[in-house]
Protein backbone atom coordinates (compact mmCIF):
# COMPACT_ATOMS: atom_id res chain seq x y z
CA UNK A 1 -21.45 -17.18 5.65
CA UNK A 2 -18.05 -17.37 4.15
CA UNK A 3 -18.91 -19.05 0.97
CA UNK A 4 -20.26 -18.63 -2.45
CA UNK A 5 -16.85 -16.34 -3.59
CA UNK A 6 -17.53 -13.10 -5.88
CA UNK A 7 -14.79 -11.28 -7.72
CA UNK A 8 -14.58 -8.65 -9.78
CA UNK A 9 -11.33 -6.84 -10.86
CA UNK A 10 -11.34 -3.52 -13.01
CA UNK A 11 -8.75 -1.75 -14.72
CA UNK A 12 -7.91 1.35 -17.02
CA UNK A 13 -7.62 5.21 -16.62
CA UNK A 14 -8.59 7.71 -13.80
CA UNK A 15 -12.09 8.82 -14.17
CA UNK A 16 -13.09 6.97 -17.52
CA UNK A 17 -14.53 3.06 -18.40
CA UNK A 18 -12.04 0.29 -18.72
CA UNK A 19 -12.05 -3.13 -18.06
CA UNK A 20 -13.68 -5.48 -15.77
CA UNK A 21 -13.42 -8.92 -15.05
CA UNK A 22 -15.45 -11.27 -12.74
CA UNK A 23 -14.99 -14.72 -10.78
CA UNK A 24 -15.43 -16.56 -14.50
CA UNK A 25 -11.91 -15.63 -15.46
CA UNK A 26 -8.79 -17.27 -12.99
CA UNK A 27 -7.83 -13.76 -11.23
CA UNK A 28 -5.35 -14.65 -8.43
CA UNK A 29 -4.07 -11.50 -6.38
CA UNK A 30 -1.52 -10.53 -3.17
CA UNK A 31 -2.59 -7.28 -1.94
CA UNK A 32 -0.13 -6.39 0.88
CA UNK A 33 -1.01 -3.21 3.42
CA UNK A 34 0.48 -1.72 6.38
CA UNK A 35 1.11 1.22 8.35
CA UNK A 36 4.07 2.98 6.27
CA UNK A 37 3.45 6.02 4.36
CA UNK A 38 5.62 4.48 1.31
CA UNK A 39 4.36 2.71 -1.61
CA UNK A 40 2.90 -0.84 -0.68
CA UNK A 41 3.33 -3.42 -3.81
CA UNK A 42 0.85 -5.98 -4.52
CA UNK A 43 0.49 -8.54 -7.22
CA UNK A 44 -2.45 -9.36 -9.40
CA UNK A 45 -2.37 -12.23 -12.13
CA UNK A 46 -5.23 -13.09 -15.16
CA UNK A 47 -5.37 -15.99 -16.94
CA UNK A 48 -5.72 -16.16 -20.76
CA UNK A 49 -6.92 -13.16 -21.74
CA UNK A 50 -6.96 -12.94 -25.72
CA UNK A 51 -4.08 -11.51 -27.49
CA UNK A 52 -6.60 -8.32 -28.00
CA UNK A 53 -6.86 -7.54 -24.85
CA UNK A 54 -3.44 -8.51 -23.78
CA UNK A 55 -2.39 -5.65 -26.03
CA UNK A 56 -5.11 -3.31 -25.10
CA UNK A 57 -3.80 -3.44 -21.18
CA UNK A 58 -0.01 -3.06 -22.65
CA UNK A 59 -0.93 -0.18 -24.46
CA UNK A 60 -2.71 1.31 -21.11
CA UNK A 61 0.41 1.27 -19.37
CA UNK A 62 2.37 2.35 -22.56
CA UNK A 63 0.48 5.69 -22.46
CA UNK A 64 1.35 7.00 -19.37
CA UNK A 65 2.24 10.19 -19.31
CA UNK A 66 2.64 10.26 -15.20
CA UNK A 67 -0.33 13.29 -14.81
CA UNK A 68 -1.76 12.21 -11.12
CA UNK A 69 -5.00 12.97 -13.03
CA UNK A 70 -4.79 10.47 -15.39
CA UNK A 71 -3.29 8.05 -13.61
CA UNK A 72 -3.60 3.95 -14.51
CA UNK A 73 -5.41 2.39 -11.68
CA UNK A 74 -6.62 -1.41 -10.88
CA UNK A 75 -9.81 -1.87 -7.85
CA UNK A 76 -10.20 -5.20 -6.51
CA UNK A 77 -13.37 -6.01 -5.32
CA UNK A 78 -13.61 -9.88 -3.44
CA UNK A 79 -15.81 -11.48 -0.63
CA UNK A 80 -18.92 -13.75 -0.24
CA UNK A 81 -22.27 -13.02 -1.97
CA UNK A 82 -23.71 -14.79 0.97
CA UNK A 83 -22.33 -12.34 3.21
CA UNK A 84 -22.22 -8.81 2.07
CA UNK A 85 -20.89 -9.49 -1.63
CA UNK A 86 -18.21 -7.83 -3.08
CA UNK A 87 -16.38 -5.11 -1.11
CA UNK A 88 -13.19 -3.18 -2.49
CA UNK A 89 -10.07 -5.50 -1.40
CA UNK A 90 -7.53 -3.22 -2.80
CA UNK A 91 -7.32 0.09 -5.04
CA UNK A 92 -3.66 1.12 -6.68
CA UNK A 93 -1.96 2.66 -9.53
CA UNK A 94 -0.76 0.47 -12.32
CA UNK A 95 3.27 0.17 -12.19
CA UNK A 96 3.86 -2.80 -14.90
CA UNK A 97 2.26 -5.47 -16.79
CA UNK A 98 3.62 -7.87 -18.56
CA UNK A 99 2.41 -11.62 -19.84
CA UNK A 100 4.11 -14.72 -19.89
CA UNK A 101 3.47 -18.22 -21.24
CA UNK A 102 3.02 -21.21 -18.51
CA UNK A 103 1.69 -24.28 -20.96
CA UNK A 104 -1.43 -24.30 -21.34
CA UNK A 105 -1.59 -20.88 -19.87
CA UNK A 106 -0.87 -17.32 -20.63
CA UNK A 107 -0.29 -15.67 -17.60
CA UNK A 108 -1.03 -11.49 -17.57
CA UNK A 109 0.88 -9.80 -14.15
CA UNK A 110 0.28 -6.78 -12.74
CA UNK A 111 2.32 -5.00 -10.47
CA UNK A 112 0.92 -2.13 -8.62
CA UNK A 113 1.19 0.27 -5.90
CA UNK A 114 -0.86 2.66 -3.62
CA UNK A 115 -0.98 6.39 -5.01
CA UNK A 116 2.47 5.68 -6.00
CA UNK A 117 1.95 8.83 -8.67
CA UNK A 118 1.07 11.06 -5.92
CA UNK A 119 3.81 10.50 -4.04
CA UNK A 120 6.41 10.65 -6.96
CA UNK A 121 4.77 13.19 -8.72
CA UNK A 122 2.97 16.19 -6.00
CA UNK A 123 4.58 18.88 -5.29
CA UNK A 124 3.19 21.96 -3.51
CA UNK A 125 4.29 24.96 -1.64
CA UNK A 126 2.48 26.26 1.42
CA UNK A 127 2.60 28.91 3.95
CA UNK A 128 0.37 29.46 6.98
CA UNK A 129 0.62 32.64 9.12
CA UNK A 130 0.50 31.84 12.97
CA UNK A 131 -2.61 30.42 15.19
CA UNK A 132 -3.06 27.70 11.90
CA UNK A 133 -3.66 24.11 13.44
CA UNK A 134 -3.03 20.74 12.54
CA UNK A 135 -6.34 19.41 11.03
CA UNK A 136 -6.47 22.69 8.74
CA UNK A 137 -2.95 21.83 7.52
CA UNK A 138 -3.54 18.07 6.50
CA UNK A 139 -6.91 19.08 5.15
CA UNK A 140 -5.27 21.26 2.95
CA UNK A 141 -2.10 19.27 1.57
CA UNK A 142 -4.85 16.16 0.78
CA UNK A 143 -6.51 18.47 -1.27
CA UNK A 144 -2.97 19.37 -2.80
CA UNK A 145 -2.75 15.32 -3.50
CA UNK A 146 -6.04 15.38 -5.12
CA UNK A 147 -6.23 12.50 -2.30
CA UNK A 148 -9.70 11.63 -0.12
CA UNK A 149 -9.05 11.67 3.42
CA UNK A 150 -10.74 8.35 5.10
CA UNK A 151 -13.39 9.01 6.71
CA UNK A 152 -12.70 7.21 9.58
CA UNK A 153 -9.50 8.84 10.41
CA UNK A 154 -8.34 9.55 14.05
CA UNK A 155 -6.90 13.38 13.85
CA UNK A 156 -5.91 13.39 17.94
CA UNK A 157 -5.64 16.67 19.16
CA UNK A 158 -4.91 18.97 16.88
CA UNK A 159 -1.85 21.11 17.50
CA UNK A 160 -1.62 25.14 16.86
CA UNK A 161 1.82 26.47 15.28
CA UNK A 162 1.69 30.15 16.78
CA UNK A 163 4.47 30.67 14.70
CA UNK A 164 3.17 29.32 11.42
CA UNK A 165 3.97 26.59 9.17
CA UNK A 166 5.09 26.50 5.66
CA UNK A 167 6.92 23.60 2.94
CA UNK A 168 7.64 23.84 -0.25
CA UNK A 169 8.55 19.87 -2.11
CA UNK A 170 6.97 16.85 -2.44
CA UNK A 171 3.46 17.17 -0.67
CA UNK A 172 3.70 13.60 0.68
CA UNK A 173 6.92 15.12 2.57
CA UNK A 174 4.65 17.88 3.64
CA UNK A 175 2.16 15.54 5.19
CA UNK A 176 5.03 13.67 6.63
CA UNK A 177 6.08 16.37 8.59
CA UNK A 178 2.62 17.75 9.76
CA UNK A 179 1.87 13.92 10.92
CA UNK A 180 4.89 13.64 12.68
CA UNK A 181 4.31 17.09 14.60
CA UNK A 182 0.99 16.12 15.45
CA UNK A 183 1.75 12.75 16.98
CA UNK A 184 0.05 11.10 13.89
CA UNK A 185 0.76 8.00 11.76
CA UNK A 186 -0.28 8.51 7.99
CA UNK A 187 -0.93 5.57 5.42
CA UNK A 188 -2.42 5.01 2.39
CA UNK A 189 -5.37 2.75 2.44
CA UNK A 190 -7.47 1.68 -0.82
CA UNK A 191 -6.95 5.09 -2.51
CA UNK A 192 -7.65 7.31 0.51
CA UNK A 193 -5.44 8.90 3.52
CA UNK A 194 -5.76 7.45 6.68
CA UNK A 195 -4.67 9.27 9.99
CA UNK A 196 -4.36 8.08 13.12
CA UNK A 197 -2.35 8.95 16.69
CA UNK A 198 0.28 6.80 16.99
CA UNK A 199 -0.87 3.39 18.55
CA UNK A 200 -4.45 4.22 17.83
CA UNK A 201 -6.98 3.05 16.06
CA UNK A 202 -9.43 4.34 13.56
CA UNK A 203 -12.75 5.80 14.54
CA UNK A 204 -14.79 3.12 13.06
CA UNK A 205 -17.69 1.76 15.78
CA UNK A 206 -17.92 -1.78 14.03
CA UNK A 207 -15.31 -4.23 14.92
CA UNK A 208 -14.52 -7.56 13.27
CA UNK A 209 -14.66 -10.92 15.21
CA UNK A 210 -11.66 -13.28 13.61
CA UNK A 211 -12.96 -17.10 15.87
CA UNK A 212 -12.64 -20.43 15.03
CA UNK A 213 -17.07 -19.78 14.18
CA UNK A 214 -16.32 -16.81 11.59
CA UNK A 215 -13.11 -18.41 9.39
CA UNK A 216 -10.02 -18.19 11.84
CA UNK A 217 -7.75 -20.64 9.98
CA UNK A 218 -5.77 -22.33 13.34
CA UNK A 219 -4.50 -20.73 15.90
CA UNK A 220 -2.67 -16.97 16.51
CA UNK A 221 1.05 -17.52 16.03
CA UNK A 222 3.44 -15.53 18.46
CA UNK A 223 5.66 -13.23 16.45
CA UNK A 224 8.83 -11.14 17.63
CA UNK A 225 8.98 -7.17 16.32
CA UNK A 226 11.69 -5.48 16.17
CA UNK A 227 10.35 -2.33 17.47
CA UNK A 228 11.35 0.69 18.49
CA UNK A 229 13.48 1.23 21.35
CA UNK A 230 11.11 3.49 22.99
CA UNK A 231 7.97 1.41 22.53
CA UNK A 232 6.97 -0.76 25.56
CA UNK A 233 7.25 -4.33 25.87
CA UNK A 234 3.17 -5.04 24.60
CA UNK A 235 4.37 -2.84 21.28
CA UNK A 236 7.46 -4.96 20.36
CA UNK A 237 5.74 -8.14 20.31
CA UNK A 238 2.64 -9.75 18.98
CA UNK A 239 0.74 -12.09 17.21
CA UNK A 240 0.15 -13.67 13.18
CA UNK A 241 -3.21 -14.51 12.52
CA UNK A 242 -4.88 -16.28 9.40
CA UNK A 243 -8.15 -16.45 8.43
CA UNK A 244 -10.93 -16.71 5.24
CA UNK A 245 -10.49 -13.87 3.50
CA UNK A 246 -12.07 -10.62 5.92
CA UNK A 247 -12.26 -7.62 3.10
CA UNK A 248 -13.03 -5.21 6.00
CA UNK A 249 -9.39 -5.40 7.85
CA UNK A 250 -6.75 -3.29 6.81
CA UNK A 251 -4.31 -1.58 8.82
CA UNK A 252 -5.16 0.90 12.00
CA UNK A 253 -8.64 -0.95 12.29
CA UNK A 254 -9.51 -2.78 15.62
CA UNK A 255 -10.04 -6.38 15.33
CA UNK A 256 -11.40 -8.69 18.03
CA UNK A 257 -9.87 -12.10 18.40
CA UNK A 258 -11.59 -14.82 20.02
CA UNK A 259 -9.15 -18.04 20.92
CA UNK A 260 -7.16 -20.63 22.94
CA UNK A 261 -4.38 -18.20 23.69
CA UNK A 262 -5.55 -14.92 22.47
CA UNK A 263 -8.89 -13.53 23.54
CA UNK A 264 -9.16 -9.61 23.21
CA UNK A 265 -9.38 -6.18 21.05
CA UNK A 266 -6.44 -5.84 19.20
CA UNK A 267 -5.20 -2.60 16.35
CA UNK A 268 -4.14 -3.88 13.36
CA UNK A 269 -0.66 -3.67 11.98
CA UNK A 270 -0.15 -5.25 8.60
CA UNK A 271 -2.58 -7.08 6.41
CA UNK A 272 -1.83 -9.59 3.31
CA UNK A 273 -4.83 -10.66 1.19
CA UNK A 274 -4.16 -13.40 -1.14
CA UNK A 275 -6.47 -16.00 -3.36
CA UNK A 276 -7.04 -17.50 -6.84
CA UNK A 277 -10.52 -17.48 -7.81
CA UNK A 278 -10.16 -21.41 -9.03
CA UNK A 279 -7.77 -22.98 -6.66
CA UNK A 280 -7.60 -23.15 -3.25
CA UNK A 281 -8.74 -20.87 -0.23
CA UNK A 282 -8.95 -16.85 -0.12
CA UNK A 283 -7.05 -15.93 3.14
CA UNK A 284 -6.19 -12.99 4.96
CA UNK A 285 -3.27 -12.76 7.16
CA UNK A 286 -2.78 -10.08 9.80
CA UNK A 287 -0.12 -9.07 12.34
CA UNK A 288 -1.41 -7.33 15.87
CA UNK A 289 0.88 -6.53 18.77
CA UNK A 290 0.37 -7.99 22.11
CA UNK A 291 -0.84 -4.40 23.64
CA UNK A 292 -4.84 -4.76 24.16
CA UNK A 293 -7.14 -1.88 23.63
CA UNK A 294 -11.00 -0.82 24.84
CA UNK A 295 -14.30 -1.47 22.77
């Protein structure tokens, strides 16, 4: 079912039309993801786009005033029209483009980052009088980041401050701190917040099978971690795994593994899409740690 590849790449302000382009033009793109909270950089490249529209995208990123409202963003949407089509790949703000000349080609790149505005740019003071929880507290500072939650994210148990709670800063340090107090790893994920107790998983039901019969590309590669010192033995090491591209894996998702050496459900560390829409495969790489959890 992994065949038949669809593109489409689109590009301009928050909120209002820009520009779109499909599987006809050479679109080749590293989309990186993992677990940290911090900006994730990724790399997109078009081929020989007029001088017109080179200009038009130099004077999108030209204009930025920095207002998380009106921030430049680039959505990535790739997969297999005989599968499920298109699905969003990657979603990020716009942190430079430039062009360069490769005879015959004219090479556009563009660098970009997760909500890398939002995290530069948010700042919000709050105060909470005692009995507030947890969940009431994150809800709250996304809304101060003008970011979605995911709706798949794992809150845990949600922890009452009898005391209170209260920040004034950067929101993303306020959401830092809440996660951190409630046992919680935060990310950004295509645009939205994702939540999840540490060495959980999301609360999605559907899990992907990565075999040899759905695009597994070889076999799982043992990989050394570095860890933390207080994480067991299954948490410090793990696996590398390639495959066809799989749009649906990111990080804190479960994915099921079917091999040789590696046969179980496994969370999801970090993810690396990468592919050129006229040469070669679309792949997805993925890093899971040895630790096994239940369906």
């Amino acid at each position: 079912m992994l065949f038949d590849r669809v593109c489409n790449l689109v590009i301009g302000k928050t909120n209002t039309q820009g520009f779109s382009f499909n599987q006809d033009f050479r679109i080749s793109f590293d989309v990186q993801k993992s677990l940290t909270n911090t900006p994730k950089y990724s790399k997109l490249e078009i081929y020989n786009l007029s001088q017109t529209t080179r200009d038009a995208l130099q004077k999108l990123i030209s204009s930025n005033n920095e207002n998380i409202n009106n921030q430049e963003v680039v959505m990535l949407y790739a997969g297999y029209s005989f599968n499920v089509g298109a699905e969003l790949l990657y979603s990020g703000n716009i942190v430079n483009i430039s062009s360069r000349k490769e005879p015959p080609d004219v090479i556009t790149t563009i660098s970009c980052a997760e909500n890398a505005l939002v995290y530069k740019n948010s700042f919000s003071a709050l105060s909470y009088s005692g009995g507030v929880n947890s969940t009431k507290i994150i809800t709250d500072i996304a809304a101060q980041m003008q970011v979605p939650i995911d709706d798949n994210s794992n809150y845990g148990t949600s922890v009452t401050f009898a005391h209170g709670w209260s920040h004034a800063g950067l929101t993303k340090n306020a959401m830092d701190k809440i996660a951190r107090q409630a046992g919680l790893t935060w990310s950004t994920q295509n645009g939205k917040i994702r939540l999840v107790p540490y060495g959980n998983s999301t609360n999605e039901q559907d899990v992907v099978v990565v075999s040899s019969t759905t695009g597994m590309i070889g076999s799982p590669e043992r990989k050394d971690s570095s860890g933390d010192e207080t994480d067991n033995p299954a948490m410090k090491h793990g696996w590398k795994v390639k495959s066809l591209l799989q749009p649906k894996l990111s990080p804190n998702k479960r994915v099921k593994i079917e091999s040789m050496n590696v046969n179980g459900i496994y969370i999801i560390d970090t993810v690396s899409h990468t592919g050129d829409t006229k040469v070669g495969d679309w792949q997805t790489e993925f890093e899971i740690k040895d630790q096994q959890v239940t369906q």
